[in-house]
PDB file of N, CA and C in Angstrom:
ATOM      1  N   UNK A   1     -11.356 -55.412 -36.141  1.00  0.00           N
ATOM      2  CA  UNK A   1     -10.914 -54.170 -35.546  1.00  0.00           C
ATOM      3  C   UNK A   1     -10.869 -54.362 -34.028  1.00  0.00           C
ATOM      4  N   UNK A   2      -9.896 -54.012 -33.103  1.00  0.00           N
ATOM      5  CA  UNK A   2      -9.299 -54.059 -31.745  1.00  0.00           C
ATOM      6  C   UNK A   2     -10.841 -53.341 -31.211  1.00  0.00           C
ATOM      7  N   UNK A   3     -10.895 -53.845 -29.949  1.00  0.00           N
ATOM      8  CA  UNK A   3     -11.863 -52.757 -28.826  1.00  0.00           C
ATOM      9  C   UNK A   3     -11.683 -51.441 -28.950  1.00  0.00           C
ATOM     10  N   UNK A   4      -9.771 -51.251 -28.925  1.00  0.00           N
ATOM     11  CA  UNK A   4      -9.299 -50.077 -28.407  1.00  0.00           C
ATOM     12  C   UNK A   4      -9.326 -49.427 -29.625  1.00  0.00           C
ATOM     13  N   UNK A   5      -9.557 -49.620 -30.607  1.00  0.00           N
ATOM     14  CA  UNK A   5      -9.013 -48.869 -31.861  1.00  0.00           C
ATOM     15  C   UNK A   5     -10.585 -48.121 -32.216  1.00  0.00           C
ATOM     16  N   UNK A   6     -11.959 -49.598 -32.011  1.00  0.00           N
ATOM     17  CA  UNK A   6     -13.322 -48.855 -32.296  1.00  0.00           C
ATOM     18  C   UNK A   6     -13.258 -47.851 -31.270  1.00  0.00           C
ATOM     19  N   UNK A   7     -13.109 -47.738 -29.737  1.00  0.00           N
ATOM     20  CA  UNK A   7     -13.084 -46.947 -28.860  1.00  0.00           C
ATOM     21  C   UNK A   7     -12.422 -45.514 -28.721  1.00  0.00           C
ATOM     22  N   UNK A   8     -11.210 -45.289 -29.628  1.00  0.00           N
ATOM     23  CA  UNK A   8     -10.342 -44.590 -30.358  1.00  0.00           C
ATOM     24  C   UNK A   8     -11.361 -43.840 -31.357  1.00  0.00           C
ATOM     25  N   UNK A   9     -11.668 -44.364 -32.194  1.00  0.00           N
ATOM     26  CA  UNK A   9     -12.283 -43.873 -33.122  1.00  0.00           C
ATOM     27  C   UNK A   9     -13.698 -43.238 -32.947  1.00  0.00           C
ATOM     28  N   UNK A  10     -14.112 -44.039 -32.254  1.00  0.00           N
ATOM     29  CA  UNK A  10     -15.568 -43.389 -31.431  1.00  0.00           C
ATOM     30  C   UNK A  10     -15.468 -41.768 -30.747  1.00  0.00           C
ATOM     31  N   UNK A  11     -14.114 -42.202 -29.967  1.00  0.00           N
ATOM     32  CA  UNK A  11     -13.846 -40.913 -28.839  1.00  0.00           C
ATOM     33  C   UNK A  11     -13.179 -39.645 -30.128  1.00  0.00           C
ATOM     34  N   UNK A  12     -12.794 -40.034 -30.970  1.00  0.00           N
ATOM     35  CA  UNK A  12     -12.482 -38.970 -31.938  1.00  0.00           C
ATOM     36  C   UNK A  12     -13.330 -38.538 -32.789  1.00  0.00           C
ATOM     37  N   UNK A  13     -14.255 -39.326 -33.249  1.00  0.00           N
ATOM     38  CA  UNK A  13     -15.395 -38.798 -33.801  1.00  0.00           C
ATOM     39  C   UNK A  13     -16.482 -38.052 -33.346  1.00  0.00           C
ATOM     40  N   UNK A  14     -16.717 -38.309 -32.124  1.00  0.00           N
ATOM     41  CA  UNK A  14     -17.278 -37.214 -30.883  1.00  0.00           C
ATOM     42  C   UNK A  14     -16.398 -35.893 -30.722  1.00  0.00           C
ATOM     43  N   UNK A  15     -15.236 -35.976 -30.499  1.00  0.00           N
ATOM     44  CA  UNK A  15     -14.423 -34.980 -30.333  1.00  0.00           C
ATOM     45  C   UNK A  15     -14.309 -34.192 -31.403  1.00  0.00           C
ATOM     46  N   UNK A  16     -14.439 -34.404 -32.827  1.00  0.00           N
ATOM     47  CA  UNK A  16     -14.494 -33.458 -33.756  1.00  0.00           C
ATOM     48  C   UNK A  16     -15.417 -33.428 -33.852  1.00  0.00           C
ATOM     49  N   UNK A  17     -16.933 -34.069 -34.210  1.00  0.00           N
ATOM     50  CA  UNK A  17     -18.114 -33.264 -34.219  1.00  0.00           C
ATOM     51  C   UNK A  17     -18.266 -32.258 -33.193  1.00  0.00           C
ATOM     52  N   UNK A  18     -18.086 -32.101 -31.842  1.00  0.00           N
ATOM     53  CA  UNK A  18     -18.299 -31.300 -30.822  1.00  0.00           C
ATOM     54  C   UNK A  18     -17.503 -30.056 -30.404  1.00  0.00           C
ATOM     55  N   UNK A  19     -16.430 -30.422 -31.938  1.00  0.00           N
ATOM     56  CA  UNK A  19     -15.484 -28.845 -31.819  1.00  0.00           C
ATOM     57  C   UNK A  19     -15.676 -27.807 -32.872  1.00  0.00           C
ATOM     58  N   UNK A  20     -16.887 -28.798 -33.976  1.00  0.00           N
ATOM     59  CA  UNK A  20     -17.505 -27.983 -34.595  1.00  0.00           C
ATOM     60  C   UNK A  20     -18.247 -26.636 -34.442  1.00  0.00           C
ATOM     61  N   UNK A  21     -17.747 -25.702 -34.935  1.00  0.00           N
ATOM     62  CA  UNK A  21     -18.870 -24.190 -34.501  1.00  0.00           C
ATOM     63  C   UNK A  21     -20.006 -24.114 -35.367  1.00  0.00           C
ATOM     64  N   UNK A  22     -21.307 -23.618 -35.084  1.00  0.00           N
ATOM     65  CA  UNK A  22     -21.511 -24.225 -33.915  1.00  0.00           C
ATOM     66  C   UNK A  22     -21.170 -25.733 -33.862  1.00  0.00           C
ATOM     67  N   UNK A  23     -21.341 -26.316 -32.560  1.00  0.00           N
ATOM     68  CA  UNK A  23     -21.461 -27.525 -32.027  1.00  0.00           C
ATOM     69  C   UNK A  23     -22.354 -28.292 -32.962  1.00  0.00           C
ATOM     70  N   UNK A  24     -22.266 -29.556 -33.414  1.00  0.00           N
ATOM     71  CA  UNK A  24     -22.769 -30.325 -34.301  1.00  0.00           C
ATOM     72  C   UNK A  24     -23.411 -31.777 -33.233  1.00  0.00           C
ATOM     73  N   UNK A  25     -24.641 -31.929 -33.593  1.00  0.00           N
ATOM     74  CA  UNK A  25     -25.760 -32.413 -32.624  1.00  0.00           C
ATOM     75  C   UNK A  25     -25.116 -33.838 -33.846  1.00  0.00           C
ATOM     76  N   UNK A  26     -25.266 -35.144 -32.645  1.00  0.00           N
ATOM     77  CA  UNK A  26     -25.567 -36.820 -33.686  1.00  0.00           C
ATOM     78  C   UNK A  26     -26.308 -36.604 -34.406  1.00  0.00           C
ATOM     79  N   UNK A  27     -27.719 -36.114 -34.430  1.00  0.00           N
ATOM     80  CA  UNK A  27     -28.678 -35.957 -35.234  1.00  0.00           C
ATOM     81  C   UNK A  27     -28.336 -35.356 -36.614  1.00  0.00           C
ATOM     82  N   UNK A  28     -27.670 -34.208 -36.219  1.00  0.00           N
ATOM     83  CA  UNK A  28     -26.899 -33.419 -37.752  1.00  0.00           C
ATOM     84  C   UNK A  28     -25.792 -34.276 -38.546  1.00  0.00           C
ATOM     85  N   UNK A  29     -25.296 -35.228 -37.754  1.00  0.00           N
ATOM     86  CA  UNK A  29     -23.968 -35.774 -38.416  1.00  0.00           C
ATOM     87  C   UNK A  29     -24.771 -36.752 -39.183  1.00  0.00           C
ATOM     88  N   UNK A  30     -25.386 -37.506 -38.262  1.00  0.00           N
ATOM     89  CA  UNK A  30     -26.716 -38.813 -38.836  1.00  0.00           C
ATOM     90  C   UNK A  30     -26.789 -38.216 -40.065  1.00  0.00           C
ATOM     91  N   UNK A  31     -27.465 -37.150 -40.014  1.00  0.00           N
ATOM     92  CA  UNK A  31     -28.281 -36.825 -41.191  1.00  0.00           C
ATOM     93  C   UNK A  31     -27.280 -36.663 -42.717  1.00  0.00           C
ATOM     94  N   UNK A  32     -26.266 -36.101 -42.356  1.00  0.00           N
ATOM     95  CA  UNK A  32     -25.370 -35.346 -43.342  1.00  0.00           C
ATOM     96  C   UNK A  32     -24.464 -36.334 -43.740  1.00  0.00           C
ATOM     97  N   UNK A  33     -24.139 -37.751 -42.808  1.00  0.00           N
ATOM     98  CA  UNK A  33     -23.854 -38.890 -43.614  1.00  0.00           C
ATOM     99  C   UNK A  33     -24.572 -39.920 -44.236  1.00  0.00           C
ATOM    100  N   UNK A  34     -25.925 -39.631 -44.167  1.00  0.00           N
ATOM    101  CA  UNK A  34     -27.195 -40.253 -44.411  1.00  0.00           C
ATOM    102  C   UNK A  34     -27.176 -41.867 -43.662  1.00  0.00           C
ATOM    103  N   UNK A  35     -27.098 -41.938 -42.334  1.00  0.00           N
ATOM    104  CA  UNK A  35     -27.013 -42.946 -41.436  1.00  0.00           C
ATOM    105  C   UNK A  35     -27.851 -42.552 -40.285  1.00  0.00           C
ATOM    106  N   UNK A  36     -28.866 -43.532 -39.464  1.00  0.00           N
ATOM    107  CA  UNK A  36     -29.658 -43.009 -38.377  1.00  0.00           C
ATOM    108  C   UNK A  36     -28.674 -42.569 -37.568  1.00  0.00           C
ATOM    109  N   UNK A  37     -29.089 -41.883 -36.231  1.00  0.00           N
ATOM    110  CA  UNK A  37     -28.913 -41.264 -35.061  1.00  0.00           C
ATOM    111  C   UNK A  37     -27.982 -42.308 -34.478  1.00  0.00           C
ATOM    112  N   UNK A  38     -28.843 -43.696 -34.147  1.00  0.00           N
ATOM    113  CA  UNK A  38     -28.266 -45.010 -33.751  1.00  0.00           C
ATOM    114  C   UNK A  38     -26.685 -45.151 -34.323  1.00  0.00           C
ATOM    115  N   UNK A  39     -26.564 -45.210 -35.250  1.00  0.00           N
ATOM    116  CA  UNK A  39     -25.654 -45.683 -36.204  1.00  0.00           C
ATOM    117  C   UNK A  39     -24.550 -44.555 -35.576  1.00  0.00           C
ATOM    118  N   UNK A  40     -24.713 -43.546 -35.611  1.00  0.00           N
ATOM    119  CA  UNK A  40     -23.555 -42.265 -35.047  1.00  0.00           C
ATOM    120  C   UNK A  40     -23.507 -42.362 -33.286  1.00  0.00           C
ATOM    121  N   UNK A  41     -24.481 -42.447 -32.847  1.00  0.00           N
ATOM    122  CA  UNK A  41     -24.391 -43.283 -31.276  1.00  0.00           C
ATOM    123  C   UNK A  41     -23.761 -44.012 -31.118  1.00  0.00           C
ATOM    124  N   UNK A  42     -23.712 -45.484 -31.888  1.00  0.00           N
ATOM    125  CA  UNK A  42     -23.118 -47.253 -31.453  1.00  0.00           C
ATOM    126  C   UNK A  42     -21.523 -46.530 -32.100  1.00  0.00           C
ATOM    127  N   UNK A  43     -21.211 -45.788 -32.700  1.00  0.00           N
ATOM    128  CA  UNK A  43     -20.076 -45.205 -33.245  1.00  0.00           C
ATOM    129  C   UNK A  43     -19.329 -44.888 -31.849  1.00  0.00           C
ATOM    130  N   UNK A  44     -19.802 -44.187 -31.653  1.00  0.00           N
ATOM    131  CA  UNK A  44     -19.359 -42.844 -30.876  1.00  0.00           C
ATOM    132  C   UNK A  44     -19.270 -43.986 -29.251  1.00  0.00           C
ATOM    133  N   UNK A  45     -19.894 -44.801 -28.828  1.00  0.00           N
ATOM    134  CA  UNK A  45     -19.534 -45.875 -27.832  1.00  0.00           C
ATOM    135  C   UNK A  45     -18.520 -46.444 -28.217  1.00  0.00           C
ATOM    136  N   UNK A  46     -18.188 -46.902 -29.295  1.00  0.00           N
ATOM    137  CA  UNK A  46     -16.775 -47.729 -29.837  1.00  0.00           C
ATOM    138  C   UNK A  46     -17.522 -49.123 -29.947  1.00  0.00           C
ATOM    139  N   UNK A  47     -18.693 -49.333 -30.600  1.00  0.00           N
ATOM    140  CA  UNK A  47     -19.200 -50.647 -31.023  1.00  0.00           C
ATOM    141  C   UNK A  47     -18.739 -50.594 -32.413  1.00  0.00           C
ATOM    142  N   UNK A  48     -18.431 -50.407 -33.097  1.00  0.00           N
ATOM    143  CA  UNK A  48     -17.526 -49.862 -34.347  1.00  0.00           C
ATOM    144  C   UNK A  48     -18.376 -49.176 -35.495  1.00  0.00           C
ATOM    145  N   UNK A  49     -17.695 -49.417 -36.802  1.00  0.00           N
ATOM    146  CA  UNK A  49     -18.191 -48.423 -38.030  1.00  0.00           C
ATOM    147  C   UNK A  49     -17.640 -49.020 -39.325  1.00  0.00           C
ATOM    148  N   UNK A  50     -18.327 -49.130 -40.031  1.00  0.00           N
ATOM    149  CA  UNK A  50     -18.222 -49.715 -41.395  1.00  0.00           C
ATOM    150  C   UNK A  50     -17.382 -48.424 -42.261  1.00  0.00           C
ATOM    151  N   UNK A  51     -16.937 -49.299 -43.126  1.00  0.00           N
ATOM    152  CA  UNK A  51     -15.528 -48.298 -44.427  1.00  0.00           C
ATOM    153  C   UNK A  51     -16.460 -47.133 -45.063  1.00  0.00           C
ATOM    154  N   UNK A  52     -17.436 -47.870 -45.027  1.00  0.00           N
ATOM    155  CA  UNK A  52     -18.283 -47.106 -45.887  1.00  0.00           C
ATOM    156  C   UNK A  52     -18.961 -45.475 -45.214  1.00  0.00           C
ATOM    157  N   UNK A  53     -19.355 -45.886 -43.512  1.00  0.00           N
ATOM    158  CA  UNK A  53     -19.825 -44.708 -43.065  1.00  0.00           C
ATOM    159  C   UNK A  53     -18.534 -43.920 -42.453  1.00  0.00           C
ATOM    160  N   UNK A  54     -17.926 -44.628 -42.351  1.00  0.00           N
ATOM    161  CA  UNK A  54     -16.151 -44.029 -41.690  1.00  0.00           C
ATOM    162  C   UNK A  54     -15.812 -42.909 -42.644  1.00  0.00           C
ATOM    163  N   UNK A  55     -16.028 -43.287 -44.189  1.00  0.00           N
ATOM    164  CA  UNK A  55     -15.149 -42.460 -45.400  1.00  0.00           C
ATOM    165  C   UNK A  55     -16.601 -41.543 -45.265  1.00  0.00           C
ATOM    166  N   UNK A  56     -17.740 -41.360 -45.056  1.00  0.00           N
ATOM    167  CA  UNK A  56     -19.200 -40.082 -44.875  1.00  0.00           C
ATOM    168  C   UNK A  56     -18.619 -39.425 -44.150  1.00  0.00           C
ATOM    169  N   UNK A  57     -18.198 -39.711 -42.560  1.00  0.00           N
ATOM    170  CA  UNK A  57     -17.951 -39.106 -41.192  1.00  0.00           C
ATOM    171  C   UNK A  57     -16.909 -37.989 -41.458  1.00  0.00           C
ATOM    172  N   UNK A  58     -15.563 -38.521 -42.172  1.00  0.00           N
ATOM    173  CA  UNK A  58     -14.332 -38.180 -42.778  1.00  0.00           C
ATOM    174  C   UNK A  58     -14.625 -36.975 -43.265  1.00  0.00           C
ATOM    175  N   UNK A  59     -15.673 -37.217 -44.538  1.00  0.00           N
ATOM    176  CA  UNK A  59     -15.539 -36.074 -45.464  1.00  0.00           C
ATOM    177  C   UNK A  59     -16.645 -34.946 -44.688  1.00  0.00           C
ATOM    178  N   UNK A  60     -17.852 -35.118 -43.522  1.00  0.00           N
ATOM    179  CA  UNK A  60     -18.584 -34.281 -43.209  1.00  0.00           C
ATOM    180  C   UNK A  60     -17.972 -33.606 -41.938  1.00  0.00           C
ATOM    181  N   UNK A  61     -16.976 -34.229 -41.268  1.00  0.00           N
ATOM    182  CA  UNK A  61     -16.053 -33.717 -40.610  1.00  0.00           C
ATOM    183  C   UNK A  61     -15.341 -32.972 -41.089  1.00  0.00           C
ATOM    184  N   UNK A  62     -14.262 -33.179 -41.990  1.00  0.00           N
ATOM    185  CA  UNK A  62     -13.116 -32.377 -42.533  1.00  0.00           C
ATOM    186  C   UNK A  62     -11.636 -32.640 -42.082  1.00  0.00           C
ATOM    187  N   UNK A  63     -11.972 -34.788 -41.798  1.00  0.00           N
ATOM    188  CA  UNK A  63     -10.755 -34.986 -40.938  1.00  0.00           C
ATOM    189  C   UNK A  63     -10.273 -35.724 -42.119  1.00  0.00           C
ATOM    190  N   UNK A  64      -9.210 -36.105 -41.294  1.00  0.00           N
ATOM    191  CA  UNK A  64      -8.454 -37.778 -42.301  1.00  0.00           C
ATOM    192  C   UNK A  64      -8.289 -38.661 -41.034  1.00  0.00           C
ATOM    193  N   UNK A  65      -8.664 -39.718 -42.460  1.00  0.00           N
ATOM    194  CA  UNK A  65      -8.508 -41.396 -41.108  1.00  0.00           C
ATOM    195  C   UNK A  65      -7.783 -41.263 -40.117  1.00  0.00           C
ATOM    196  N   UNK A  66      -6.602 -40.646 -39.934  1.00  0.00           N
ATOM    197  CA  UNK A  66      -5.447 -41.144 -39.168  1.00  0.00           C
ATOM    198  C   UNK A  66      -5.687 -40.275 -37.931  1.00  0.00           C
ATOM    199  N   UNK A  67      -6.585 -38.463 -37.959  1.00  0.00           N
ATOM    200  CA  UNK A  67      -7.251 -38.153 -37.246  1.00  0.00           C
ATOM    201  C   UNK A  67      -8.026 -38.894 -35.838  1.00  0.00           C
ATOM    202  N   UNK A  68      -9.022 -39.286 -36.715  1.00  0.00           N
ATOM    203  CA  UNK A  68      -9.576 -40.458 -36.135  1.00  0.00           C
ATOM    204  C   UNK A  68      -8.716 -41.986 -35.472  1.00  0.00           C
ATOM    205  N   UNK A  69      -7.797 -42.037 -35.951  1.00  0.00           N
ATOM    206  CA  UNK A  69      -7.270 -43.081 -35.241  1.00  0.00           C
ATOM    207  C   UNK A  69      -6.019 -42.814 -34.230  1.00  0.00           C
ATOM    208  N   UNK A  70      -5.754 -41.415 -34.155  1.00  0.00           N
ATOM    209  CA  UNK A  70      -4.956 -40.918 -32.986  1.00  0.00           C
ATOM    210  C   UNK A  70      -5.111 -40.675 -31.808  1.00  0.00           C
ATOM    211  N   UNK A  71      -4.735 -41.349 -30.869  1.00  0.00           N
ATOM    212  CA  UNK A  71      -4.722 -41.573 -29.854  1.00  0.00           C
ATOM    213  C   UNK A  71      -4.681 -40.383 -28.658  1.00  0.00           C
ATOM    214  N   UNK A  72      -3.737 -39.319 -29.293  1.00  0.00           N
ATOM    215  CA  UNK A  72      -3.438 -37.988 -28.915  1.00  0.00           C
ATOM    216  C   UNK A  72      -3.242 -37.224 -29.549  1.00  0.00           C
ATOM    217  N   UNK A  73      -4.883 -37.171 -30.466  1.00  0.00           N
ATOM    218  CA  UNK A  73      -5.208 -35.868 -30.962  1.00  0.00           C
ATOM    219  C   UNK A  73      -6.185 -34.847 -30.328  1.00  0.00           C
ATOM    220  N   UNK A  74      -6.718 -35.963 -29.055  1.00  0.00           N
ATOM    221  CA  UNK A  74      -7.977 -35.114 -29.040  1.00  0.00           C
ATOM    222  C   UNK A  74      -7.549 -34.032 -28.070  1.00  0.00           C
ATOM    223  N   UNK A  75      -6.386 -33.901 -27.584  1.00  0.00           N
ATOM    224  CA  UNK A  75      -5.997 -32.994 -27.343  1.00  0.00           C
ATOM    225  C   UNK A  75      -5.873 -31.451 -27.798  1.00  0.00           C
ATOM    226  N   UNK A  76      -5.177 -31.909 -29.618  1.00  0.00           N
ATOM    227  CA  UNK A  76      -5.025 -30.962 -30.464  1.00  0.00           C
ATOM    228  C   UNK A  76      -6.532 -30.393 -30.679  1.00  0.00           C
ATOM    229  N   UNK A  77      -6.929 -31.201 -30.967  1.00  0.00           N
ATOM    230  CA  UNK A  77      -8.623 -31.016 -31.200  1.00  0.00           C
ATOM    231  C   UNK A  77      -9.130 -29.961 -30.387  1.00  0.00           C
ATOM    232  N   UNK A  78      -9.116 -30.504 -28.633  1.00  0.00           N
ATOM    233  CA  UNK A  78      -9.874 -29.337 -27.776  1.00  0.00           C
ATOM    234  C   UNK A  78      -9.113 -28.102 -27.874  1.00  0.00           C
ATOM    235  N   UNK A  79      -7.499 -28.314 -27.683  1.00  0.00           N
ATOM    236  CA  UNK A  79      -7.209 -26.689 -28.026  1.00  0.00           C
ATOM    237  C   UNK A  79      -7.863 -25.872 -29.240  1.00  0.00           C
ATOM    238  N   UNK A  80      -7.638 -27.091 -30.008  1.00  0.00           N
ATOM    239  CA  UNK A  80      -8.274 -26.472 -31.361  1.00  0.00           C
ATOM    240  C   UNK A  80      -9.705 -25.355 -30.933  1.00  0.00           C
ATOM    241  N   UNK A  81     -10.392 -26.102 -30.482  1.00  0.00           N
ATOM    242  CA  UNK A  81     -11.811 -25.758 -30.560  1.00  0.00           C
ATOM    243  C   UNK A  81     -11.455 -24.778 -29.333  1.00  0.00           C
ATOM    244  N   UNK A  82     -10.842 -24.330 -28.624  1.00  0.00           N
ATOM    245  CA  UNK A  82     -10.433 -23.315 -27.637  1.00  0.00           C
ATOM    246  C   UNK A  82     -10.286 -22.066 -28.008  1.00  0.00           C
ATOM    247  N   UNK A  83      -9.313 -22.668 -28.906  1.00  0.00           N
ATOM    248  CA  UNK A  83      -8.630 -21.007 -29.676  1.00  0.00           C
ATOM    249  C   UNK A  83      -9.831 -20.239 -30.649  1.00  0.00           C
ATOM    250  N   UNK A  84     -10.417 -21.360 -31.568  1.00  0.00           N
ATOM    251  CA  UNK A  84     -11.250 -20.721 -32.475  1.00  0.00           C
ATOM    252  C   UNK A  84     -12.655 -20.034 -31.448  1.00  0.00           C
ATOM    253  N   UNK A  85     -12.933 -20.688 -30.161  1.00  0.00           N
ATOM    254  CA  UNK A  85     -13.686 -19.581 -29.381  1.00  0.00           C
ATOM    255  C   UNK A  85     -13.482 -18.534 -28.705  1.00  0.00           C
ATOM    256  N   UNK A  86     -12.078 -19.081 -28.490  1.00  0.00           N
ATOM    257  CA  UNK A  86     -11.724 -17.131 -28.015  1.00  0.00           C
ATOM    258  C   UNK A  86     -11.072 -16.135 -28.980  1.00  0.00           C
ATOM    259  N   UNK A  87     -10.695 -16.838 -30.556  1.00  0.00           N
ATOM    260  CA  UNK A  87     -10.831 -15.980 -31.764  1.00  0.00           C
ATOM    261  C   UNK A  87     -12.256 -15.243 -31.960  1.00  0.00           C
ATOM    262  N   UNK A  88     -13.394 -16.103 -31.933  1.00  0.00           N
ATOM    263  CA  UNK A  88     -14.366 -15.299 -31.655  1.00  0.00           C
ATOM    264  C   UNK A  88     -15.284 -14.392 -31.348  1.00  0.00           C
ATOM    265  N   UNK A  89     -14.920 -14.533 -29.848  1.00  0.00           N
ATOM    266  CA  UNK A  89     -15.498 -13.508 -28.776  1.00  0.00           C
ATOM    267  C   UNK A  89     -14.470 -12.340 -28.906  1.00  0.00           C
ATOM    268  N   UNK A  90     -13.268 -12.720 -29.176  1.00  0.00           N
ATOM    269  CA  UNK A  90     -12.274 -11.487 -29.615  1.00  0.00           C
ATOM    270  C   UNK A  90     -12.729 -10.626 -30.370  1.00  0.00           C
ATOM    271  N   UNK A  91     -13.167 -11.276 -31.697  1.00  0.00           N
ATOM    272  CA  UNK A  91     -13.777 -10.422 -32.613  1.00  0.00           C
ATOM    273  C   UNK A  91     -14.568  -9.326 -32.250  1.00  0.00           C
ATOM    274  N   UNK A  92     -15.315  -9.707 -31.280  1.00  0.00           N
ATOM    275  CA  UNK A  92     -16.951  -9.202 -31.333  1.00  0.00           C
ATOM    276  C   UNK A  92     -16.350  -7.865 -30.067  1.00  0.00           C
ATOM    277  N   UNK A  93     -15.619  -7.888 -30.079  1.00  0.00           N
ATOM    278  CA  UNK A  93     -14.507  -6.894 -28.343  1.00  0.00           C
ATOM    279  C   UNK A  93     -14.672  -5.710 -28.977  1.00  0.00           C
ATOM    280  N   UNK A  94     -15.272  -4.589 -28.114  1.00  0.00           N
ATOM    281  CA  UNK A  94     -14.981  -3.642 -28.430  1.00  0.00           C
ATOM    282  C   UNK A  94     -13.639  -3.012 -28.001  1.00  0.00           C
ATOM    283  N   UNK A  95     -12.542  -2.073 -27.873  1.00  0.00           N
ATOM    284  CA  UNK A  95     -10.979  -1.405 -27.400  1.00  0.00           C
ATOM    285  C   UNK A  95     -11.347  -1.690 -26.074  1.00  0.00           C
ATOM    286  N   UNK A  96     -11.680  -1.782 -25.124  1.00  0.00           N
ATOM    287  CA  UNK A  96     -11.953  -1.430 -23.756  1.00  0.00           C
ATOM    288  C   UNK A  96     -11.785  -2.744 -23.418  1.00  0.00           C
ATOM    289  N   UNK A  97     -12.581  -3.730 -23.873  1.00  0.00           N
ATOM    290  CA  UNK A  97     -13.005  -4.803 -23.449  1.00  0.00           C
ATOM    291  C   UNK A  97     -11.828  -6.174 -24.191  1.00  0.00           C
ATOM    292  N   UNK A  98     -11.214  -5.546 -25.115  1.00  0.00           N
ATOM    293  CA  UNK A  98     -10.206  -6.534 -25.400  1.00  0.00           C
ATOM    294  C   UNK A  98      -9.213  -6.214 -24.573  1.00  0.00           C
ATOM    295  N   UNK A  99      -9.167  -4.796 -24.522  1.00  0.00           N
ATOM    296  CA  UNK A  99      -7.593  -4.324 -23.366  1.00  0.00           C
ATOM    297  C   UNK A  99      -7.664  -4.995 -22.317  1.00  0.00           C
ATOM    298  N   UNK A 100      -8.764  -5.413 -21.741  1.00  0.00           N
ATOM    299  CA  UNK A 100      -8.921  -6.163 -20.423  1.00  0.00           C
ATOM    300  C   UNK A 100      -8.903  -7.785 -20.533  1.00  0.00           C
ATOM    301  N   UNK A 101      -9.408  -7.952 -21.421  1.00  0.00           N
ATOM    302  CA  UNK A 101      -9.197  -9.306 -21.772  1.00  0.00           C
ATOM    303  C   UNK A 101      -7.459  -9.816 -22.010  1.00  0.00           C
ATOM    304  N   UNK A 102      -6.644  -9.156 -22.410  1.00  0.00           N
ATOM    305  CA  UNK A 102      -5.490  -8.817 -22.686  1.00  0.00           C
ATOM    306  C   UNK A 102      -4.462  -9.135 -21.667  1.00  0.00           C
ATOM    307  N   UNK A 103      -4.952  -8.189 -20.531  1.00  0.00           N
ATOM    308  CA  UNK A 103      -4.529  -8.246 -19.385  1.00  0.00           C
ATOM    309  C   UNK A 103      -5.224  -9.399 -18.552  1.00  0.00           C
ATOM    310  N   UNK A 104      -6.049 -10.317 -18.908  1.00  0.00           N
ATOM    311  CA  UNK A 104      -6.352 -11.046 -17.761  1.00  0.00           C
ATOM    312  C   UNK A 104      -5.377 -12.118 -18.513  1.00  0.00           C
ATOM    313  N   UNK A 105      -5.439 -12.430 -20.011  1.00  0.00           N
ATOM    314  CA  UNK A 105      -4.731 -13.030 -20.384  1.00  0.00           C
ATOM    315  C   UNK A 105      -3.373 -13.202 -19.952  1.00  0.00           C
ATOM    316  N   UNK A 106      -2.558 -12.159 -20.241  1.00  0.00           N
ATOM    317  CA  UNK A 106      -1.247 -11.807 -19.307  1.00  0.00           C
ATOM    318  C   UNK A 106      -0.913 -12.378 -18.052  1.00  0.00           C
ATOM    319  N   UNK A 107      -2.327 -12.255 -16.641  1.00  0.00           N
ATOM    320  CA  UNK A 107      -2.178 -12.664 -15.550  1.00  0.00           C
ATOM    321  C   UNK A 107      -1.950 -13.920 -15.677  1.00  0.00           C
ATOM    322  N   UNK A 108      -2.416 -14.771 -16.511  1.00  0.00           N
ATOM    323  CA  UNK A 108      -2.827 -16.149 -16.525  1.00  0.00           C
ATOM    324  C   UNK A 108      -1.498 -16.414 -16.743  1.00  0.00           C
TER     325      UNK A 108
END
């Protein structure tokens, strides 16, 4: 596997655990692919990742490989994780406070 491709994959696997709501700690991913802390760390640097913990990461994420191996997703990703927080806080708006939100939106 290329530098750039473990490095790729590292930076995307960080990027979707961390757009998780809440936010998903190494420790939680470790755990939920049953791999130490280490193992989701040396990942997440781009020292690489075995087929085996790649296809754990996949399914405790909710990505597909190709996710992970896109170069310019993590783009999609942070909007991603943008929108679903200001879907959020939307929710929780009372009339007053979304009308204003509305309008700052607008300004922008």
């Amino acid at each position: 596997m290329s530098e750039n491709l473990k490095k790729t994959i590292g930076n995307r696997v960080k990027a979707f655990r961390k757009a998780k709501r809440p936010k998903m700690s190494q420790e939680r991913l470790a755990e939920l692919c049953d791999v130490g802390t280490r193992t989701i760390s040396n990942i997440e640097c781009g020292v690489g990742v075995s087929l085996e913990v790649l296809e754990k990461i996949v399914a405790v994420l909710g990505c597909t490989y190709g996710d992970l191996m896109d170069t310019d997703a993590h783009l999609r990703t942070e909007q991603s994780a943008l929108k679903n927080e200001a879907a959020t806080l939307i929710a929780t708006m009372n009339g007053e406070s979304l009308s204003r939100a509305v309008r700052v939106l607008k300004a922008l």
